[in-house]
Protein backbone atom coordinates (compact mmCIF):
# COMPACT_ATOMS: atom_id res chain seq x y z
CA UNK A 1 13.72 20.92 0.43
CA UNK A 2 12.85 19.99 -2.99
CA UNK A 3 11.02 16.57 -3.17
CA UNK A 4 10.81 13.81 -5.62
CA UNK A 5 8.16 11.57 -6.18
CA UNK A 6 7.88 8.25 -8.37
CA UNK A 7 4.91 6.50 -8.90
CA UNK A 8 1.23 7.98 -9.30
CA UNK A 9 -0.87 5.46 -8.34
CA UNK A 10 -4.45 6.23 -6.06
CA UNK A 11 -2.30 7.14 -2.91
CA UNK A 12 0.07 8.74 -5.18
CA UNK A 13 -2.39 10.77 -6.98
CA UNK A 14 -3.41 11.93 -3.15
CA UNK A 15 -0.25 12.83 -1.82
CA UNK A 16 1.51 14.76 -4.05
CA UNK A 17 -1.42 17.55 -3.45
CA UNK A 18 -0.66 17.26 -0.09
CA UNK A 19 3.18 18.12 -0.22
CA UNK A 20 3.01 20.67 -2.86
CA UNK A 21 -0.24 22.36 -0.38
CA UNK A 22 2.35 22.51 2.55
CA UNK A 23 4.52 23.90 0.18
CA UNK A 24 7.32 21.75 -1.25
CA UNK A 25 8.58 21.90 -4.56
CA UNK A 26 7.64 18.48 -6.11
CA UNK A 27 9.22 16.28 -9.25
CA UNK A 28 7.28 13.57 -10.67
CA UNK A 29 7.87 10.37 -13.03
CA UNK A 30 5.23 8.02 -13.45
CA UNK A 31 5.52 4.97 -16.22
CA UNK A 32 2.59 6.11 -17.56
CA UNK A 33 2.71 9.83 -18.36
CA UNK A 34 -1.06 10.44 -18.42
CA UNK A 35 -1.43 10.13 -14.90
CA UNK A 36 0.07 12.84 -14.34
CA UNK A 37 -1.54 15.09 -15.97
CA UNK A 38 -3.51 16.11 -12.31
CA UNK A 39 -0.62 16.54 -9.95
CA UNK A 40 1.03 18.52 -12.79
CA UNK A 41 -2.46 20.77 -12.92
CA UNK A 42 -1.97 21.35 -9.47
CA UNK A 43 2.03 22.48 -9.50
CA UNK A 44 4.08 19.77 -10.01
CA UNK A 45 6.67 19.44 -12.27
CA UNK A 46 7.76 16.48 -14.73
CA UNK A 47 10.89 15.21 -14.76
CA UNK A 48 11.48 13.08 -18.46
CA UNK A 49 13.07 10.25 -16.53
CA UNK A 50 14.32 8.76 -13.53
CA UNK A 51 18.34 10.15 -13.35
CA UNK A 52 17.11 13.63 -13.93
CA UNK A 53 14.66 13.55 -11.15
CA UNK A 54 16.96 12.24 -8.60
CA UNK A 55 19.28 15.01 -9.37
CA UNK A 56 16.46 17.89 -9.00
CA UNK A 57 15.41 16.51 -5.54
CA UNK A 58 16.82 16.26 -2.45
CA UNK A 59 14.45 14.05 -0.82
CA UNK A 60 13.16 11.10 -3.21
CA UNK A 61 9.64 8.83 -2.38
CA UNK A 62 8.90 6.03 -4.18
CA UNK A 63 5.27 4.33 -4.17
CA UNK A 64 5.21 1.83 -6.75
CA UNK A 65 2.89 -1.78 -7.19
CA UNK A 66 5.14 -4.65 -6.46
CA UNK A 67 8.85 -5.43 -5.91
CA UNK A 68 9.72 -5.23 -9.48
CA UNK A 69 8.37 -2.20 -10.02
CA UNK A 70 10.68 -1.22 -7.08
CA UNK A 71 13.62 -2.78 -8.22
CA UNK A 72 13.44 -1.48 -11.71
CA UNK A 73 12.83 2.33 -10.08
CA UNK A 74 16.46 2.03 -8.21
CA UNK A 75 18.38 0.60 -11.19
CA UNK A 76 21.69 1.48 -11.02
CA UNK A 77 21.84 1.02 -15.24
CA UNK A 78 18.98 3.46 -16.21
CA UNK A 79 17.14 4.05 -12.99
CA UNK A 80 17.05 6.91 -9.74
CA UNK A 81 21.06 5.38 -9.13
CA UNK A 82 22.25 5.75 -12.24
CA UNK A 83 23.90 9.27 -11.60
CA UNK A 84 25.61 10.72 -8.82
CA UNK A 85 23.47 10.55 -5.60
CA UNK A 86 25.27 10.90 -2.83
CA UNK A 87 23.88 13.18 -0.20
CA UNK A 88 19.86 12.15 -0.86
CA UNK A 89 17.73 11.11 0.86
CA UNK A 90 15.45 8.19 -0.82
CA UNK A 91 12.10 7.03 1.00
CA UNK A 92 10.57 3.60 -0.42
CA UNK A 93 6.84 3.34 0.59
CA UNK A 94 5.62 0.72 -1.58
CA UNK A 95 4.43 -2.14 0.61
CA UNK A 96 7.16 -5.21 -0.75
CA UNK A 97 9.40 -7.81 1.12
CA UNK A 98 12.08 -7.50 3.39
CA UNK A 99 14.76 -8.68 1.48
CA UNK A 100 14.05 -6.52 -1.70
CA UNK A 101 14.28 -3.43 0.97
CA UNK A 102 18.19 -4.83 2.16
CA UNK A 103 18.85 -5.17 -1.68
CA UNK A 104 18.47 -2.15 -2.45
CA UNK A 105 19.51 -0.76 0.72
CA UNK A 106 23.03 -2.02 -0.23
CA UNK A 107 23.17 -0.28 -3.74
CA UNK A 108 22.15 3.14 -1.81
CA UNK A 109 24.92 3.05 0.76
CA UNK A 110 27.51 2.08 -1.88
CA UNK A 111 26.40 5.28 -3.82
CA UNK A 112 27.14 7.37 -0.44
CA UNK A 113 23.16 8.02 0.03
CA UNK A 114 20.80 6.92 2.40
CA UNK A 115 17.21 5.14 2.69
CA UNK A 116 14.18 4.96 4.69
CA UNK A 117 11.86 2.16 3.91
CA UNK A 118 8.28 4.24 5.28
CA UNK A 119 5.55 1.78 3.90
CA UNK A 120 2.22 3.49 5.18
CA UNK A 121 -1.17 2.40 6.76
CA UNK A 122 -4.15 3.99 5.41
CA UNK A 123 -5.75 3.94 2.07
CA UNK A 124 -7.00 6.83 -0.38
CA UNK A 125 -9.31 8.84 2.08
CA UNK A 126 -6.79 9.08 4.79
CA UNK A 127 -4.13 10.09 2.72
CA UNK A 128 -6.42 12.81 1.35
CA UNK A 129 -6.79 14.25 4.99
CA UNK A 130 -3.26 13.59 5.90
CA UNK A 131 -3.48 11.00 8.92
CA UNK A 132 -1.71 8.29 7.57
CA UNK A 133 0.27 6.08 9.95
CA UNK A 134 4.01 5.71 8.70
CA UNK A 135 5.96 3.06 9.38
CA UNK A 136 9.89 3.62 9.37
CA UNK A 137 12.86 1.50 8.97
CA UNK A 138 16.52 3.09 8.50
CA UNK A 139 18.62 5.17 10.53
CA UNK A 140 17.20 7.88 13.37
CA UNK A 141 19.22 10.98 12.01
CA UNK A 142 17.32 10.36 8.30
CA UNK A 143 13.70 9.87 9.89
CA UNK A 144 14.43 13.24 11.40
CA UNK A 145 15.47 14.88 8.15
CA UNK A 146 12.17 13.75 6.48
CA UNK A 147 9.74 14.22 8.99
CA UNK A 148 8.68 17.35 7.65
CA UNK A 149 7.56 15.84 4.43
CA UNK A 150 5.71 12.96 6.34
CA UNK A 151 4.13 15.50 8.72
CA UNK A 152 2.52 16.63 5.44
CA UNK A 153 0.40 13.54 5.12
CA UNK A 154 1.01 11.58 8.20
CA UNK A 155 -1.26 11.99 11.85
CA UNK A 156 1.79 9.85 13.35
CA UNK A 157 5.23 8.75 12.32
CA UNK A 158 6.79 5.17 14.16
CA UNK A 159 10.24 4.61 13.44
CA UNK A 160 10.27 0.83 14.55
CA UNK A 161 13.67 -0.15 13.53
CA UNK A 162 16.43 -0.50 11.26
CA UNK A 163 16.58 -0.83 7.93
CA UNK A 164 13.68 -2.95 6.36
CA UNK A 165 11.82 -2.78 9.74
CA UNK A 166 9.04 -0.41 8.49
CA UNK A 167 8.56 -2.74 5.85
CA UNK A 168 8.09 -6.10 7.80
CA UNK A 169 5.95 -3.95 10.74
CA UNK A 170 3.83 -2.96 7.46
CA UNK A 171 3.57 -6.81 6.50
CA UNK A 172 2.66 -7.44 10.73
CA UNK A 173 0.11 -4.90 10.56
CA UNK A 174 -1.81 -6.31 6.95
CA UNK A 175 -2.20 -9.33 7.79
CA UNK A 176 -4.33 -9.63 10.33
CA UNK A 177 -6.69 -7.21 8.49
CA UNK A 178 -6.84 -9.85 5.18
CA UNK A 179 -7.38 -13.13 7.30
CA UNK A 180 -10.01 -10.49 8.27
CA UNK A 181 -11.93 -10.11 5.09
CA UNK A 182 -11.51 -14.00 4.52
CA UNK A 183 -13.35 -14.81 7.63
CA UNK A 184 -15.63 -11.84 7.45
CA UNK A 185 -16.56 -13.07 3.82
CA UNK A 186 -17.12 -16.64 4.80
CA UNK A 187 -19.47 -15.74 8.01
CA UNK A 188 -21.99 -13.65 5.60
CA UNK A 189 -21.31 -16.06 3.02
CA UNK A 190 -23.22 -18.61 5.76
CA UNK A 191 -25.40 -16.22 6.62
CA UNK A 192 -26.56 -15.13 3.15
CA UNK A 193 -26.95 -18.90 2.21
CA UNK A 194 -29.15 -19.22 5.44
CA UNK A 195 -31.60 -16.89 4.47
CA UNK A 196 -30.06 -13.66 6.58
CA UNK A 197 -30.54 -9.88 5.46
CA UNK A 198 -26.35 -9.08 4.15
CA UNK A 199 -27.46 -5.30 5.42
CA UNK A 200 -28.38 -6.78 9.12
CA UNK A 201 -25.96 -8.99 9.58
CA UNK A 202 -23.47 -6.32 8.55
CA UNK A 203 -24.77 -3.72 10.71
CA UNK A 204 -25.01 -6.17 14.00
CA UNK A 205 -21.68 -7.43 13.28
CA UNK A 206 -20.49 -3.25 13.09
CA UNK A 207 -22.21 -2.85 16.63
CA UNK A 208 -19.98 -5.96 18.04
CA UNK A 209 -16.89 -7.03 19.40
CA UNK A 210 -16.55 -9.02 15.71
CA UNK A 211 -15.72 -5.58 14.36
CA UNK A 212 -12.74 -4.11 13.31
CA UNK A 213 -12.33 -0.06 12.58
CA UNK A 214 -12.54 -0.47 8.99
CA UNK A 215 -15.85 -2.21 8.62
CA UNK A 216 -18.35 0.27 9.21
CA UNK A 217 -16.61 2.39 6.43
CA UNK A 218 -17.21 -0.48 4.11
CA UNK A 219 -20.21 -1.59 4.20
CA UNK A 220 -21.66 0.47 1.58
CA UNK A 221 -19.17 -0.73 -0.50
CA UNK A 222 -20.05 -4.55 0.34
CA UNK A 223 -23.93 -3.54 0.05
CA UNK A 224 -23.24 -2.03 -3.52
CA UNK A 225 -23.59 1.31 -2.72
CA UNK A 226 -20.31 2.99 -3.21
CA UNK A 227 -17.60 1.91 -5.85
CA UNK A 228 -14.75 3.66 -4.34
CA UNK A 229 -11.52 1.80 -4.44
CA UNK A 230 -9.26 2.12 -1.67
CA UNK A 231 -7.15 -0.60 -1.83
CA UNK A 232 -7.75 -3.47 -4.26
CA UNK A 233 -8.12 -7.24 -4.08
CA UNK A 234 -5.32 -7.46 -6.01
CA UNK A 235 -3.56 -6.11 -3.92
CA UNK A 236 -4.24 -7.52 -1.09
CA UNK A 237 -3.20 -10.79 -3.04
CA UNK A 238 0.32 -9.14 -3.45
CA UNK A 239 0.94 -8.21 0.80
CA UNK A 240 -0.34 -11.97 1.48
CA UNK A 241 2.53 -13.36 -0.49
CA UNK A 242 5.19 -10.87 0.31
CA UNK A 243 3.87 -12.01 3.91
CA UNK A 244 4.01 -15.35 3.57
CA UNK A 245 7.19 -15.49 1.76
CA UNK A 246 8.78 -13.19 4.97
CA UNK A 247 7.52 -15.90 7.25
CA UNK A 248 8.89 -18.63 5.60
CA UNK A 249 12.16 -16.63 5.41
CA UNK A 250 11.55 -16.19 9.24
CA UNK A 251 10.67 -19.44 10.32
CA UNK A 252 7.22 -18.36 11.10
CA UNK A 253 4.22 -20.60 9.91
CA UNK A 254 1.61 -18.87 8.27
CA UNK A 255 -1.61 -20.94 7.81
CA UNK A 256 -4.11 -18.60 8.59
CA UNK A 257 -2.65 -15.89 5.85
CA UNK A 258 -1.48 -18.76 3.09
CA UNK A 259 -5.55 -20.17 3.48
CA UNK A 260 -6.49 -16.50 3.04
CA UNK A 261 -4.63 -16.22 0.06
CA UNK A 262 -6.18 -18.83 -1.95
CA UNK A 263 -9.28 -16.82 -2.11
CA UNK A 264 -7.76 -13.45 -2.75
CA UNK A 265 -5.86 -15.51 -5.77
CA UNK A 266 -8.95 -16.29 -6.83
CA UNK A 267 -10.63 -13.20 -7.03
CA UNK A 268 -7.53 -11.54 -8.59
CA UNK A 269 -7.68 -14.05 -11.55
CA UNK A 270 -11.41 -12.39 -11.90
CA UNK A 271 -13.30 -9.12 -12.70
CA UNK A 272 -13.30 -8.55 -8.50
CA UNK A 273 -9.63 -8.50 -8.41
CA UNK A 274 -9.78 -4.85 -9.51
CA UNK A 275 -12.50 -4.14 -6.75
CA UNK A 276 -11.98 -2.97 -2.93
CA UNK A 277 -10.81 -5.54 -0.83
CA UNK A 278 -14.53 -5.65 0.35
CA UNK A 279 -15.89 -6.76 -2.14
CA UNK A 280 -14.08 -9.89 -1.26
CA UNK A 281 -17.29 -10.73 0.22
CA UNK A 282 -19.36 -10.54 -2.71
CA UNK A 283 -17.01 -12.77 -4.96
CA UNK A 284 -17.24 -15.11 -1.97
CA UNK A 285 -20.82 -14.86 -1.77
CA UNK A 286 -20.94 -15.31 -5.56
CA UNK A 287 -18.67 -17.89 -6.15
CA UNK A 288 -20.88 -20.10 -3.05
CA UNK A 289 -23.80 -19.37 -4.83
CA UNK A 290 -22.42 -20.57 -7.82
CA UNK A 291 -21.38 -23.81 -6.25
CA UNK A 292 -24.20 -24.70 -4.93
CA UNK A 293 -27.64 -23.52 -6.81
CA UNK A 294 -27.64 -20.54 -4.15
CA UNK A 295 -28.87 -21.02 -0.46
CA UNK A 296 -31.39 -22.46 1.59
């Protein structure tokens, strides 16, 4: 099965490796040439634009920034649809809304081709080690044709649904985790303007029910100790209003995740937007201090 990947990115970057180390043949197209120059280094090859690689795969991922990005990928005018494509397989990871997923579910199906919207949860490091959780929207017959790629960096594989049902579990399963950071930033934010230790009240809060899996891996990272970026404020930002668009859409209220995003708009519109999601706590911390002369 010869596999096609579009968009090199951190987690692409990581699991292109992955697939060609299990050994699949693997295309690439990036935007931006340069990056890559590593995935090439390690086997790939380098397809000069998006037509030609979706006729030298069978099996096409995309992992791409935002819903445009997306959108502009599956173009039927200059993009992966503008040849004959009938027969492949595409797999959209990118973590976008809903309704961009049915979009462009529509344009596949009228080409006689089929798609799998497989956003992922994990960032960098698991994808490195391969136990990313996917989560799969489309039809049975199609997960079962690409589970041997996903095998290659996946520990489990949930198809939840139909089309675009991956994609809104994906939205489900983020949000929680960024109210997270907001409330997690504005407890040591209290703390810190109290007078607390940021390492102690980090580590008692680790050794708690106030935890969630995540933290203890980031606390060097909060602490200043480790400038790895796994996933970025940023982006973060973009999930919350792909989420809070889909509830509107849905009838769902979303206070909690709409209060959350105010801050993670914030920080975007800064140097920490480009940081790990958390460092959301030190902009918060920060951007307190500033506001008030510092603490007590």
């Amino acid at each position: 099965m010869r596999v096609g990947f579009v968009g090199l990115g951190r987690m692409g970057q990581a699991l292109v490796p992955r697939l060609l180390d299990a050994g699949f043949p693997v295309v690439v197209w990036n935007r931006t040439p340069a990056k890559a120059a590593a995935v090439l280094e390690h086997g790939a090859t380098s397809a000069p634009s998006l037509p030609e690689l979706s006729q030298a795969a069978d099996i096409i991922l995309t992992m791409l920034t935002d819903d445009n990005a997306v959108e502009a990928v599956y173009s039927p005018a200059d993009g992966l649809l503008a040849d004959d494509v009938a027969g492949r397989l595409f797999v959209e990871m990118s973590t976008i809304r809903p309704d961009t997923i049915k979009r462009i579910a529509a344009l596949i199906m009228d080409r006689r081709a089929a798609l799998l919207d497989a956003p992922v949860s994990g960032t960098v490091g698991p994808a490195r080690e391969g136990k990313l959780l996917a989560l799969v929207g489309g039809a049975a017959e199609d997960v079962e044709r690409a589970r041997p790629v996903f095998e290659t960096f996946c520990r489990r594989i949930a198809h939840v649904g139909p089309s675009s049902s991956g994609t809104t579990m994906k939205l489900a399963l983020n949000m929680p985790m960024a109210v997270y950071w907001q409330a997690l930033a504005e407890a040591l934010t209290m703390g810190v303007q109290s007078g607390l230790d940021l390492a102690q009240m980090l580590d008692l809060i680790a050794d708690s029910p106030a935890a969630i899996g995540a933290l203890r891996a980031k606390i060097p990272a909060i602490l200043g100790q480790n400038d790895e970026i796994g996933f970025d404020v940023t982006g973060v930002r973009k999930d919350l209003l792909a989420m809070t668009a889909t509830g509107q859409l849905l009838g769902t209220p979303t206070p909690a995740a709409s209060a959350a995003l105010l801050t993670y708009a914030a920080a975007s519109a800064t140097e920490w937007g480009h940081q790990d999601l958390a460092h959301l706590v030190s902009y918060y911390i920060a951007m307190v201090r500033e506001t008030t002369g510092g603490g007590t």
